[in-house]
C-alpha atoms as a PDB file:
ATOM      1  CA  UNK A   1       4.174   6.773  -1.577  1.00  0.00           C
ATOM      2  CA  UNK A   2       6.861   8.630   0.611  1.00  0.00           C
ATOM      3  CA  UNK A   3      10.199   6.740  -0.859  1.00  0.00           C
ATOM      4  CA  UNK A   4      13.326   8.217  -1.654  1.00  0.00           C
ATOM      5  CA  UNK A   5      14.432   8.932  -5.324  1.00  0.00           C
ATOM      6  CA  UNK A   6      17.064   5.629  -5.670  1.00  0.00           C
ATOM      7  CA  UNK A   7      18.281   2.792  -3.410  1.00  0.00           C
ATOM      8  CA  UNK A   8      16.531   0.876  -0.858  1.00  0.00           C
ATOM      9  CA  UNK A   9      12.615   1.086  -0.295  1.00  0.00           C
ATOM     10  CA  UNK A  10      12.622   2.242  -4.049  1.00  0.00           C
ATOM     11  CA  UNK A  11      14.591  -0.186  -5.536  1.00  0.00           C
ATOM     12  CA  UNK A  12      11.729  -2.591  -4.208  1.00  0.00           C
ATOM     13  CA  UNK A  13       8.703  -0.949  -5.441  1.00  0.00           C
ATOM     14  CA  UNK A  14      10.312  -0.892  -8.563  1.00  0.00           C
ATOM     15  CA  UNK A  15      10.685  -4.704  -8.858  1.00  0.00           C
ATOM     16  CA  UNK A  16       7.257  -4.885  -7.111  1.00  0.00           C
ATOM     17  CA  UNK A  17       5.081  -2.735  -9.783  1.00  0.00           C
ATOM     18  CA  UNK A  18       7.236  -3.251 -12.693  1.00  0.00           C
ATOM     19  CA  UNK A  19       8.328   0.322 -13.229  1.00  0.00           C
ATOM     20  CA  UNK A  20       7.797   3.689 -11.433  1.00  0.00           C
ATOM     21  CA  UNK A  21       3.920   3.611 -11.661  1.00  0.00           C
ATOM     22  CA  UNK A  22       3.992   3.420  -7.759  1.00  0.00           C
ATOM     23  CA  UNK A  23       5.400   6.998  -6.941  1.00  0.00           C
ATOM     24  CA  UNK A  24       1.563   8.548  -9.067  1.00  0.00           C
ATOM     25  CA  UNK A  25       0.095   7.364  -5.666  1.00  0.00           C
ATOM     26  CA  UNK A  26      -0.851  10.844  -3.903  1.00  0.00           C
ATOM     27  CA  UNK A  27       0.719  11.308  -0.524  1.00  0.00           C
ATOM     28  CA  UNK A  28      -2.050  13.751   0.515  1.00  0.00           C
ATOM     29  CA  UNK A  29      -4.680  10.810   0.718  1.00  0.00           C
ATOM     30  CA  UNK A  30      -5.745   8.834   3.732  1.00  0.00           C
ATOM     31  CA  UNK A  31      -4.310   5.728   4.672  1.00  0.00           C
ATOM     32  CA  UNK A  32      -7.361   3.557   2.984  1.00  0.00           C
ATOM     33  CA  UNK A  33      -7.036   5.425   0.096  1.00  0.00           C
ATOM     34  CA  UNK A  34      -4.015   5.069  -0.701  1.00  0.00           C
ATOM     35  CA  UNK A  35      -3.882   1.301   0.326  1.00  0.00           C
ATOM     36  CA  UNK A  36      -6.857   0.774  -2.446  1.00  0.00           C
ATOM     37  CA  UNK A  37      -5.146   2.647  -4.882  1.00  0.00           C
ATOM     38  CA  UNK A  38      -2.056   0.466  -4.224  1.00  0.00           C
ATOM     39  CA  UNK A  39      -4.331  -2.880  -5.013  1.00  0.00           C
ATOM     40  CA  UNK A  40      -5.654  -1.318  -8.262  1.00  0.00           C
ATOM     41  CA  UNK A  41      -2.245  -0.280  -9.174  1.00  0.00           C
ATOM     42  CA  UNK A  42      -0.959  -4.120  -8.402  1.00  0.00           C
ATOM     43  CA  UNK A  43      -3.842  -5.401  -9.995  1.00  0.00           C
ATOM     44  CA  UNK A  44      -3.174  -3.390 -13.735  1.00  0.00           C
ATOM     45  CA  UNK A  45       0.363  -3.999 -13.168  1.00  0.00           C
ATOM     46  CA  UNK A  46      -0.408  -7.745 -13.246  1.00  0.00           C
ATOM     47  CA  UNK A  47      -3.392  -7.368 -15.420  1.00  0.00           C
ATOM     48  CA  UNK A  48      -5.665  -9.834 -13.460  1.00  0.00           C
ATOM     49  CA  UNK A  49      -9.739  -9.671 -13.794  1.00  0.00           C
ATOM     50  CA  UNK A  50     -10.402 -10.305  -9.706  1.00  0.00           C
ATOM     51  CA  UNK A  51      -8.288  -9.195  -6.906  1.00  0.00           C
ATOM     52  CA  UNK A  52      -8.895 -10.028  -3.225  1.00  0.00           C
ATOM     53  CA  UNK A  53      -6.862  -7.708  -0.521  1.00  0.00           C
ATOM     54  CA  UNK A  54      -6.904  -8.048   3.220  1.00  0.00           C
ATOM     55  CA  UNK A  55      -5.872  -5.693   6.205  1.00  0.00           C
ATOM     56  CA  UNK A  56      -3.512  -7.255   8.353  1.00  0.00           C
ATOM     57  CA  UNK A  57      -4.207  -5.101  12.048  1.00  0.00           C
ATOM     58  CA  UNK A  58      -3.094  -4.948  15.491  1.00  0.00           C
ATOM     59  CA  UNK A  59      -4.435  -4.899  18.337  1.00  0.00           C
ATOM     60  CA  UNK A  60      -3.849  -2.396  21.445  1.00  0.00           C
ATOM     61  CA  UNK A  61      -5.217  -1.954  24.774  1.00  0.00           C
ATOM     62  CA  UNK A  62      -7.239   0.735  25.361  1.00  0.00           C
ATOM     63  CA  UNK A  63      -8.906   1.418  28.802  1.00  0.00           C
ATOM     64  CA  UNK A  64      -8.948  -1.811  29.992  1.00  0.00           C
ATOM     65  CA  UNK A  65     -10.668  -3.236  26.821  1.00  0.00           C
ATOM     66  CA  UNK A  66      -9.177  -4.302  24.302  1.00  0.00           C
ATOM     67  CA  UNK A  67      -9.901  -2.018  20.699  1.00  0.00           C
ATOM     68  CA  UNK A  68      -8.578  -3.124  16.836  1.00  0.00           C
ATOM     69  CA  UNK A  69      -5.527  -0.319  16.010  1.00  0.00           C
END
């Protein structure tokens, strides 16, 4: 994940994950993979068997109907 070194964003995904575990997350993937890598990460950090994750999207207009972002 793109965060800087200390302070701010980092601080949070510290608290979040425990430790620095978080930054091991290639920034060269896709979006999806990186957002499933996130859950598995979340899901040792917190050692739990079953894990459920959800995609919160948008939606935009696009040509007069109306498409998921």
């Amino acid at each position: 994940m793109a965060q800087g070194q200390t302070g701010g964003m980092a601080n949070t995904l510290n608290e979040v994950f425990g430790n620095e575990s978080w930054r091991g997350i290639e920034r060269t993937l896709s979006f999806d993979e990186r957002a499933d890598k996130t859950v598995d990460l979340l899901r040792e950090t917190y050692g739990t068997r079953w894990v459920t994750s959800i995609r919160m999207m948008g939606w935009r207009e696009k040509e007069g109907s109306r498409t998921i972002a």
